[in-house]
Protein backbone atom coordinates (compact mmCIF):
# COMPACT_ATOMS: atom_id res chain seq x y z
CA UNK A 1 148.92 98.62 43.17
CA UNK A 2 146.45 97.28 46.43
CA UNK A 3 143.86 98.54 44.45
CA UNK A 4 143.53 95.71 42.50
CA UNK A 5 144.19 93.28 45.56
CA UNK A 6 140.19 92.56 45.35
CA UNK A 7 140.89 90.35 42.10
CA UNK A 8 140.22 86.75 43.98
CA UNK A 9 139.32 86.00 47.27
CA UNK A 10 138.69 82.81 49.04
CA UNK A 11 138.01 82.05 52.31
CA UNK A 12 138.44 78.86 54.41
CA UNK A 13 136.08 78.63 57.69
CA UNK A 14 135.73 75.58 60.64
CA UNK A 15 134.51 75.37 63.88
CA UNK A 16 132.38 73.91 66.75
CA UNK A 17 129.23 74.61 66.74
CA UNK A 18 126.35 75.01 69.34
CA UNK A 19 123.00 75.21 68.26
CA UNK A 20 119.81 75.50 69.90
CA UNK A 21 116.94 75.18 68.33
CA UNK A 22 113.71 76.92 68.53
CA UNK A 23 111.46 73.84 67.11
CA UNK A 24 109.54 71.99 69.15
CA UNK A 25 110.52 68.11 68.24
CA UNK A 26 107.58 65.39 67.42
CA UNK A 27 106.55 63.32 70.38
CA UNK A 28 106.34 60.37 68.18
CA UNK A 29 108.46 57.80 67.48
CA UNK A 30 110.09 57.86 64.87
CA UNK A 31 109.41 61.61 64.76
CA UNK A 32 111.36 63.70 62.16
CA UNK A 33 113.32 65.21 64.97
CA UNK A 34 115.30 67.86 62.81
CA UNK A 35 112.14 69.96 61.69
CA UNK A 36 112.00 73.18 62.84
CA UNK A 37 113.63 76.59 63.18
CA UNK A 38 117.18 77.42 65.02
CA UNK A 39 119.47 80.04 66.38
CA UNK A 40 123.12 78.90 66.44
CA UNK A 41 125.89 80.44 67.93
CA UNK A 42 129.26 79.72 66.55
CA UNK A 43 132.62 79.51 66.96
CA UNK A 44 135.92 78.94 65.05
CA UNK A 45 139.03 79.73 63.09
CA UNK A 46 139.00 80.94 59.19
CA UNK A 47 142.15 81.10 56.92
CA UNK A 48 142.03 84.02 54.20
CA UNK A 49 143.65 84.37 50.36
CA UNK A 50 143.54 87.17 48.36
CA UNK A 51 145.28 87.03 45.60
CA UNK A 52 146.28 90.03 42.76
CA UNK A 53 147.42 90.62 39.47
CA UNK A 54 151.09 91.59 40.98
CA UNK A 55 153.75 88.96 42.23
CA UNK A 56 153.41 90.33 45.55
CA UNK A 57 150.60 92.10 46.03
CA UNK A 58 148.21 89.19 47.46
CA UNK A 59 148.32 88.46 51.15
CA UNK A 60 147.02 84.96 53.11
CA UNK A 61 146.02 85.62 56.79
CA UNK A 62 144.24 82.95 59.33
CA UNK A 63 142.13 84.23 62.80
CA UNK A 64 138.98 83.76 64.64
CA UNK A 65 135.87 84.24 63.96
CA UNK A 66 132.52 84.01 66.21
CA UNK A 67 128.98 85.23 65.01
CA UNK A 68 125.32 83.34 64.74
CA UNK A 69 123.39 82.08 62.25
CA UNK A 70 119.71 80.37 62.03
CA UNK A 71 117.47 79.24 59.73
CA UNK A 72 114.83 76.61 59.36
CA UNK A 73 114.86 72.74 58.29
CA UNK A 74 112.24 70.23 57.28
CA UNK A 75 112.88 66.49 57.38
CA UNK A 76 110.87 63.94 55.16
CA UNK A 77 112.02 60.50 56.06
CA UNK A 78 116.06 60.47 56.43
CA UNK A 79 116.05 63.92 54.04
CA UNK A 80 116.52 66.73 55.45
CA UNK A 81 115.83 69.90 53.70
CA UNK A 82 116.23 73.66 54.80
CA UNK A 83 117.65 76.51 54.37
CA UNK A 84 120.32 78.86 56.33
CA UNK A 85 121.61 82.65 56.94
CA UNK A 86 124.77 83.25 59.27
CA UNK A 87 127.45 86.40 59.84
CA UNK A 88 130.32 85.84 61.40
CA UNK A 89 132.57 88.88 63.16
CA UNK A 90 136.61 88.67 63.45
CA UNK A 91 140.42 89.91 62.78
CA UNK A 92 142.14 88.35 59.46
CA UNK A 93 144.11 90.51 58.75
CA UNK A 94 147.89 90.75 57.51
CA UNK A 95 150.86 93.13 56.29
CA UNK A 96 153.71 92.81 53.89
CA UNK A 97 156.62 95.37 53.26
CA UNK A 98 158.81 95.35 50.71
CA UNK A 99 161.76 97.67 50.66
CA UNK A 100 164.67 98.26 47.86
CA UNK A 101 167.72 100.09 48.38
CA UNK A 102 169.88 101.67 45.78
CA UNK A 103 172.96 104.06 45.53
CA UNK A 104 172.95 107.14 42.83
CA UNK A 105 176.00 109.11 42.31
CA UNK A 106 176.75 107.99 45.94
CA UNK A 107 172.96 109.02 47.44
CA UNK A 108 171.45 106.71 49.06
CA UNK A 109 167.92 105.83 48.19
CA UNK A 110 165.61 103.70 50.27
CA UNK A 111 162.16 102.81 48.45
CA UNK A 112 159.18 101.76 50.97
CA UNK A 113 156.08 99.82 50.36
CA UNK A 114 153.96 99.00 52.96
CA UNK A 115 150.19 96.62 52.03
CA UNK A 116 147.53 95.81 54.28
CA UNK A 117 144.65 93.68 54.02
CA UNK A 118 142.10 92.91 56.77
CA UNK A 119 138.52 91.66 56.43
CA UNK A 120 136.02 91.65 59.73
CA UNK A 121 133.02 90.10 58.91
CA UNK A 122 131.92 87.51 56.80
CA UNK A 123 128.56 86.33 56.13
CA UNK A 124 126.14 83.81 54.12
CA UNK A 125 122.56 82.61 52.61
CA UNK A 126 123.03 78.80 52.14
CA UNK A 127 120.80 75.97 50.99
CA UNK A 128 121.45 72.70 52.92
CA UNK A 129 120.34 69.30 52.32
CA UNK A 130 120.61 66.40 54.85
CA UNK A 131 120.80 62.75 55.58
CA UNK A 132 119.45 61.90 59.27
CA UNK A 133 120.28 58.50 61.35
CA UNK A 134 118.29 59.10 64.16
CA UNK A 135 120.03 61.55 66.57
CA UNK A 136 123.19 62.14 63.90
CA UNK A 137 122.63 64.26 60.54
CA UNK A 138 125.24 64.53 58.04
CA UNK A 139 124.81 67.64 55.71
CA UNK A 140 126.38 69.95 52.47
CA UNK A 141 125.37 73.25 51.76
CA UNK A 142 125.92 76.42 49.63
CA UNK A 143 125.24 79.47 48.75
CA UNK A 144 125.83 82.82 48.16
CA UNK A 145 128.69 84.77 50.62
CA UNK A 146 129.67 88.07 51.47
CA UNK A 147 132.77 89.51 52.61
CA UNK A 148 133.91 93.28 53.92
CA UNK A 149 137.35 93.97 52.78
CA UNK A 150 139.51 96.51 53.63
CA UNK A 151 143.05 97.64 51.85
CA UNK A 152 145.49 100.08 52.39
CA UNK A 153 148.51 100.99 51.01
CA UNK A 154 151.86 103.08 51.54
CA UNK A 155 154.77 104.35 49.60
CA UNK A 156 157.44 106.27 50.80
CA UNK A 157 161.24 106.99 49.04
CA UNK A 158 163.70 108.65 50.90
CA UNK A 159 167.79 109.82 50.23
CA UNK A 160 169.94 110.05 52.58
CA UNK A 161 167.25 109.56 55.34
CA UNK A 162 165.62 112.27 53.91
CA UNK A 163 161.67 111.82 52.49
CA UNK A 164 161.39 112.92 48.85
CA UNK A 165 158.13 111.66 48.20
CA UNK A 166 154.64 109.26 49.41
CA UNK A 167 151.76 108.30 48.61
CA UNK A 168 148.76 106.28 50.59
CA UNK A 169 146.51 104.60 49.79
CA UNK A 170 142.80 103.30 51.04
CA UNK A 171 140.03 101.36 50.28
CA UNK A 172 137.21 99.21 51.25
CA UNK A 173 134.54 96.99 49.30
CA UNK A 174 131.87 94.34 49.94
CA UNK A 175 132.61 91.11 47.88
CA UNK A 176 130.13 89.09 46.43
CA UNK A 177 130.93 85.33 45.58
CA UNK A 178 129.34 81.73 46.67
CA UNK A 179 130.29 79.11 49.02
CA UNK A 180 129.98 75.54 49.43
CA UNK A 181 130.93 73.31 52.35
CA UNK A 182 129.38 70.48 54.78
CA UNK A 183 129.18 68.50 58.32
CA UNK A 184 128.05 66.75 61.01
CA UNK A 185 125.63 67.54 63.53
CA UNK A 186 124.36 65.33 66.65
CA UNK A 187 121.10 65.49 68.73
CA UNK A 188 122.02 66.24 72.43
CA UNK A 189 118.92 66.65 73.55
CA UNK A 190 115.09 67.81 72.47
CA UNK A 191 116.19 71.59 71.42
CA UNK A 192 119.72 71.42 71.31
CA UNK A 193 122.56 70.08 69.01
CA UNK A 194 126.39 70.46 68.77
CA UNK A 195 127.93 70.55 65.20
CA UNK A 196 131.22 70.51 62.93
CA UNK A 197 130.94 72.89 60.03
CA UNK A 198 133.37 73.52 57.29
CA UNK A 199 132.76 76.36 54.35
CA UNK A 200 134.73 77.27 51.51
């Protein structure tokens, strides 16, 4: 059954990145350029797979996904240290049928199912730790992740055309799990950067 769709879950997310930040940079030179607080607004694509406990209940799904995230980072040296929130909004979603058709004493008999799965937002708390060369920082993080989940299911058999019986089904849950992942960012100016960010 979709109910127990929820059984693994993982979730594949990359994009472009524009963030501005809301530190004010060191007039020294060298400064540690990276310290301070940010607002980032994102964009990008995510690819989705749930898997179940039946052959064919799981589903995989890809889409896009925008949102913003922010956080704060301090830099000691070529470290950079800091730490990170972000929630993302989108459409993965996906449906699967699967339909058998038998013959009973000459009856025809047509059995229906119908699964859905489609999550909408996603979101994070993430450590990150940094190396800086001057304008370019390269970076992993992880953390704990959050996704909204949402399943429904149909069954229908019919003879002869006719409906005998159905059933539906719906649900929705928050999942709970971690994520790790890493990048690149570069300096474009004082209070503004442009990054590449992958998350598992």
């Amino acid at each position: 059954m979709i109910a127990r769709l929820t059984k693994r879950l993982q979730v594949f997310a990359c994009g472009a990145l524009l963030s501005f930040s809301a530190g004010v940079a060191q007039a020294q030179s060298p400064a540690p350029i990276w310290t301070g607080a940010y607002l980032v607004v994102h964009g990008g694509g995510a690819w989705v797979d749930v898997e179940s406990e039946q052959e064919d209940g799981g589903f995989s799904a890809s889409g896009g996904l925008g949102g913003l995230y922010g956080g704060y980072q301090w830099q000691s040296g070529n470290w950079v240290l800091g730490a990170e929130g972000d929630v993302s909004f989108g459409k993965l979603d996906k449906e699967a049928e699967f339909v058998e058709r038998f013959s009973v004493f000459g009856d025809r008999f047509t059995d229906r199912e119908r699964h859905r799965g489609e999550i909408k937002r996603l979101a994070s708390l993430r450590a990150r730790i940094g190396y800086a060369a001057g304008l370019l920082q390269v970076y992993a993080t992880g953390g704990v992740a959050w996704t909204w989940l949402e399943l429904s299911y149909s069954d229908s058999l019919t003879q002869n055309d006719v409906t005998r019986a159905s059933s539906d089904y719906e649900d929705s849950d928050v999942l709970t799990g971690w994520t790790v992942g890493g990048g690149a960012e570069y300096k474009l100016m004082k209070n503004a950067s442009a990054r590449v960010d992958v998350q598992h």
